[in-house]
PDB file of N, CA and C in Angstrom:
ATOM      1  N   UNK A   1      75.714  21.579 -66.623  1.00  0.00           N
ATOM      2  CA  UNK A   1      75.159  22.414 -67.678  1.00  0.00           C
ATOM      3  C   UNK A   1      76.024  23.659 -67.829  1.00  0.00           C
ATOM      4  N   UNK A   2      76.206  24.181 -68.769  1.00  0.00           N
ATOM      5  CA  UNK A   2      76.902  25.618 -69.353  1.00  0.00           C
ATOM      6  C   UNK A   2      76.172  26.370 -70.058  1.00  0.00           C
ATOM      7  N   UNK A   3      76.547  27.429 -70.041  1.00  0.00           N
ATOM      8  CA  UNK A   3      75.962  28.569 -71.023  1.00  0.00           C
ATOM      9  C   UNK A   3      76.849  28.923 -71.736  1.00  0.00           C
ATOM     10  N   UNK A   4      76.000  28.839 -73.389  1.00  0.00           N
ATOM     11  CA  UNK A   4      77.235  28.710 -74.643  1.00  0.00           C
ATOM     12  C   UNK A   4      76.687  29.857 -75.660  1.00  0.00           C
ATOM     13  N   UNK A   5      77.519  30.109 -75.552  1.00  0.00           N
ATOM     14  CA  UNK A   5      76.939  31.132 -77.602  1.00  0.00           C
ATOM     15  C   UNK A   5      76.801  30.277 -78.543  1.00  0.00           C
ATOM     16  N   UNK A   6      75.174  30.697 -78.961  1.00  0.00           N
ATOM     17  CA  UNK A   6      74.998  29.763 -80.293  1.00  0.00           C
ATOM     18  C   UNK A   6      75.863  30.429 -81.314  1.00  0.00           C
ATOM     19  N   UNK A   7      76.245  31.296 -81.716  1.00  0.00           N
ATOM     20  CA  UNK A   7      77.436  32.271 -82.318  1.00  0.00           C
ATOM     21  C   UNK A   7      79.064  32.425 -81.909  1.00  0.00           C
ATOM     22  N   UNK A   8      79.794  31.864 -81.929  1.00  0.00           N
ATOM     23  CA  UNK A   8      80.737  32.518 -80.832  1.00  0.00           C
ATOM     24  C   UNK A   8      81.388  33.524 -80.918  1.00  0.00           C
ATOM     25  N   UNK A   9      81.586  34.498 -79.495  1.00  0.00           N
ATOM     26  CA  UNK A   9      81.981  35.832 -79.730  1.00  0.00           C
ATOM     27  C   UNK A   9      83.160  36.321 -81.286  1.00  0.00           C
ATOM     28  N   UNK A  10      83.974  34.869 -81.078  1.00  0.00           N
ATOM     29  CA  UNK A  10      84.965  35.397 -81.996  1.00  0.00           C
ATOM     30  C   UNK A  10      84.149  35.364 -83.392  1.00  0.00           C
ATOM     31  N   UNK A  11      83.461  34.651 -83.778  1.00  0.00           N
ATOM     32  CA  UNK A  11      82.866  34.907 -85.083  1.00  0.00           C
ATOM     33  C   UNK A  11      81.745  35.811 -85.052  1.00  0.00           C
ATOM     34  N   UNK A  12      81.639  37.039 -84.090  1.00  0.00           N
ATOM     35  CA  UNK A  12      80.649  38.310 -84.028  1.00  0.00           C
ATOM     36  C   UNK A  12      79.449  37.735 -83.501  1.00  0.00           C
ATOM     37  N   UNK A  13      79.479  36.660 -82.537  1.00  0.00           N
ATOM     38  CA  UNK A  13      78.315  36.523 -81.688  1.00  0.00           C
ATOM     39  C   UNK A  13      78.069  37.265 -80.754  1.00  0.00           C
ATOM     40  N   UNK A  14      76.908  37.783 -80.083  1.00  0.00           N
ATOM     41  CA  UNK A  14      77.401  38.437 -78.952  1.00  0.00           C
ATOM     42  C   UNK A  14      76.459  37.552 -77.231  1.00  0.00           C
ATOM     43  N   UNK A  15      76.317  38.896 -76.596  1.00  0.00           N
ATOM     44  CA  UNK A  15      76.020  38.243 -75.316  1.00  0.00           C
ATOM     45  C   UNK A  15      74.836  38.416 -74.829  1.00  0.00           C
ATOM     46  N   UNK A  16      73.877  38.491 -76.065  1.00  0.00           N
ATOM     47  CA  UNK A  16      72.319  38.817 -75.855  1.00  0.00           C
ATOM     48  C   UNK A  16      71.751  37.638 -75.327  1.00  0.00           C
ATOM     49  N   UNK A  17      70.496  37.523 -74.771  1.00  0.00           N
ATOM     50  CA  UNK A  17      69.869  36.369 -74.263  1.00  0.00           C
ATOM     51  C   UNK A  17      70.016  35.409 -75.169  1.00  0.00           C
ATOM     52  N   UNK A  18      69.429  35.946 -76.216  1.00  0.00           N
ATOM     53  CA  UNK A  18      68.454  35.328 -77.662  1.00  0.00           C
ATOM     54  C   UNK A  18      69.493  35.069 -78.135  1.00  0.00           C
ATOM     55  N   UNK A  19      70.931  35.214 -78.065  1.00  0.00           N
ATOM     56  CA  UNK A  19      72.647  34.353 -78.430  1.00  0.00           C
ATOM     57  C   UNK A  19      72.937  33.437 -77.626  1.00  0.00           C
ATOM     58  N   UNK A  20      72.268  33.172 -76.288  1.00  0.00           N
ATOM     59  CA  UNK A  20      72.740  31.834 -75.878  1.00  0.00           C
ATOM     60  C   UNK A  20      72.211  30.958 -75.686  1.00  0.00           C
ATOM     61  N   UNK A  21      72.633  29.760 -75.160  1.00  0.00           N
ATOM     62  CA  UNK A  21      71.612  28.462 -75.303  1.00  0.00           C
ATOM     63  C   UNK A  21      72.367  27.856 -73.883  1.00  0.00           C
ATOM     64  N   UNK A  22      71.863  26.762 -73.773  1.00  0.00           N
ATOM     65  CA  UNK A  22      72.381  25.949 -72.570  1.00  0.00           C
ATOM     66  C   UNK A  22      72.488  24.791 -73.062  1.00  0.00           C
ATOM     67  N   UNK A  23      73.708  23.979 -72.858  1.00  0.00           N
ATOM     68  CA  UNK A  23      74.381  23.049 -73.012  1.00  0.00           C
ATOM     69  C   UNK A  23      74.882  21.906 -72.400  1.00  0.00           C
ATOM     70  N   UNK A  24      74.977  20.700 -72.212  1.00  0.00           N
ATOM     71  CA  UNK A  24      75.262  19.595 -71.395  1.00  0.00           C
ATOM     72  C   UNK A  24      77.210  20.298 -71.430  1.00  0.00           C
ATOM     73  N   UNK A  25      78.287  20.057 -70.537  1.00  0.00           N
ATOM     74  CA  UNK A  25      78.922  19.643 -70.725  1.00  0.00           C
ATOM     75  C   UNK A  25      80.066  19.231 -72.482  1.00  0.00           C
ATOM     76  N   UNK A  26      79.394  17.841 -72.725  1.00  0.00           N
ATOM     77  CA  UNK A  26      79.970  16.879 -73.150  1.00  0.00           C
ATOM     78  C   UNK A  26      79.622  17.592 -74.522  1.00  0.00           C
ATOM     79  N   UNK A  27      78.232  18.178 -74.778  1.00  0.00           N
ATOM     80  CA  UNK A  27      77.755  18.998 -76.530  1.00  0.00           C
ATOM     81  C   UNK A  27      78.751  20.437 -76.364  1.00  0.00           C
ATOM     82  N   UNK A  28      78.745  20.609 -75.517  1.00  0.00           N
ATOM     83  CA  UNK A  28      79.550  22.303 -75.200  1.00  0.00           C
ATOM     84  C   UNK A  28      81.012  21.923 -75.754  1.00  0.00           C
ATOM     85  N   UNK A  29      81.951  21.044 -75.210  1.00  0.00           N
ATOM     86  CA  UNK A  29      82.679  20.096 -75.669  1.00  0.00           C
ATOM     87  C   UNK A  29      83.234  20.018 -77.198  1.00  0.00           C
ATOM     88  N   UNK A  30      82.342  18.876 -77.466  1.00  0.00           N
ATOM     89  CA  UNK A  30      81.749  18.743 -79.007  1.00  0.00           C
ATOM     90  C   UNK A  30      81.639  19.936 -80.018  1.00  0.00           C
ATOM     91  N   UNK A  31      80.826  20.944 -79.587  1.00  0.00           N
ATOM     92  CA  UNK A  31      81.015  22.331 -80.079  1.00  0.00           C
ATOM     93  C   UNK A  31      81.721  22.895 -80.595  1.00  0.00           C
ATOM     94  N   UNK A  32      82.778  22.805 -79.206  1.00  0.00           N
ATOM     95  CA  UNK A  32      84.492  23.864 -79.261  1.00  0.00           C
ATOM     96  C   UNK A  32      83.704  25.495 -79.622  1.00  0.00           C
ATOM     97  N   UNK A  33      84.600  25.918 -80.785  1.00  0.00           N
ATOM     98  CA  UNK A  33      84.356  27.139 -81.110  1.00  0.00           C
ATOM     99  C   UNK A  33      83.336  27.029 -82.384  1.00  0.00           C
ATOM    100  N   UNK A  34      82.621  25.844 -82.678  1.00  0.00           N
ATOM    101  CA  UNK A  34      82.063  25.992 -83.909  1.00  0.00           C
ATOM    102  C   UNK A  34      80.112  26.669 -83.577  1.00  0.00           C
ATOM    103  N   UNK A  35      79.478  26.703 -84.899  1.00  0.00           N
ATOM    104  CA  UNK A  35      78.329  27.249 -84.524  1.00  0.00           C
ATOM    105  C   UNK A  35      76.924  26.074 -83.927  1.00  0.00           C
ATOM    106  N   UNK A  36      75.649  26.418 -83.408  1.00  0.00           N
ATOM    107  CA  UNK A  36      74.798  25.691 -83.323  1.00  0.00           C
ATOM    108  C   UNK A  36      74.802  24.687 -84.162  1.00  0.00           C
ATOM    109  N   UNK A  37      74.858  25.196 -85.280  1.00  0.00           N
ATOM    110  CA  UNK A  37      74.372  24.687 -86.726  1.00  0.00           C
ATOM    111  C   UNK A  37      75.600  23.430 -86.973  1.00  0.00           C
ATOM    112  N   UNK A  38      76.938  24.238 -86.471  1.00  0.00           N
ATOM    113  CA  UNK A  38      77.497  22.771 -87.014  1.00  0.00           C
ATOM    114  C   UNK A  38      77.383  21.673 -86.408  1.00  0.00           C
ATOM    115  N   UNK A  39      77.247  21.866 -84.281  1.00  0.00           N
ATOM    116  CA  UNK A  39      77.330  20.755 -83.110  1.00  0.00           C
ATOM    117  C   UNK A  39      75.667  19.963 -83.773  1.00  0.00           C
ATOM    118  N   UNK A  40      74.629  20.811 -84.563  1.00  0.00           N
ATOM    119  CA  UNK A  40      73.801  19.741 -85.030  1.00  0.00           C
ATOM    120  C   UNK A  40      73.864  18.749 -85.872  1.00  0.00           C
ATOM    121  N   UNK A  41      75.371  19.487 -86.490  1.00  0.00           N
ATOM    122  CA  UNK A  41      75.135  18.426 -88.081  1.00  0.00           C
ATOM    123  C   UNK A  41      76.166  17.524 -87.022  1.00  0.00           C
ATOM    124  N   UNK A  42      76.913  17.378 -86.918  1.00  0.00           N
ATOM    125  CA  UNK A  42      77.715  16.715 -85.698  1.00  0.00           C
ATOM    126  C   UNK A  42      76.917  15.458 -85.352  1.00  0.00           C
ATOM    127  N   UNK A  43      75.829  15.848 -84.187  1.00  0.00           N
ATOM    128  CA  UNK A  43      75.280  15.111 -83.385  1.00  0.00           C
ATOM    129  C   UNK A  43      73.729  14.390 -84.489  1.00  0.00           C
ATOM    130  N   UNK A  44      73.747  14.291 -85.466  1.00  0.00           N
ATOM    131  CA  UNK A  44      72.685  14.244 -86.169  1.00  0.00           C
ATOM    132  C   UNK A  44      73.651  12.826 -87.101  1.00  0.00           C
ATOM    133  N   UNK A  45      74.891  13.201 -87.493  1.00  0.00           N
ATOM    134  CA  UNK A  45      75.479  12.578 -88.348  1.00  0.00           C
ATOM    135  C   UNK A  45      76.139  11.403 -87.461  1.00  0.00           C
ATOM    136  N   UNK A  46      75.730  11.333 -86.635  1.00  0.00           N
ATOM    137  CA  UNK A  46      76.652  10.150 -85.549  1.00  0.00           C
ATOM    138  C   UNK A  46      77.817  10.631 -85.170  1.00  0.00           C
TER     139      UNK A  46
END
C-alpha cells in the first residue's frame, strides 16, 4: 500500500490529510502523475 495525492503536488495539490488517499501499489502505478479522477476513468474504462 502507498500514500498518494489525490492532487499531485506538481499540479498544486498539497499534503493535507483530506489530499491523500491510499493506494494498492499497481493503481499508484497506473496513476503516475495524473489526478483521482483520471486513475477512475482509467480503471472504470478497462
Amino acid at each position: 500500500m502507498t500514500i498518494d495525492h489525490k492532487i499531485p503536488r506538481s499540479e498544486g495539490g498539497t499534503d493535507l490529510f483530506e489530499s491523500l488517499s491510499v493506494l494498492c501499489g499497481t493503481c499508484n502505478s497506473m496513476k503516475g502523475m495524473g489526478t483521482s479522477a483520471e486513475l477512475q476513468a482509467k480503471l472504470e474504462s478497462g
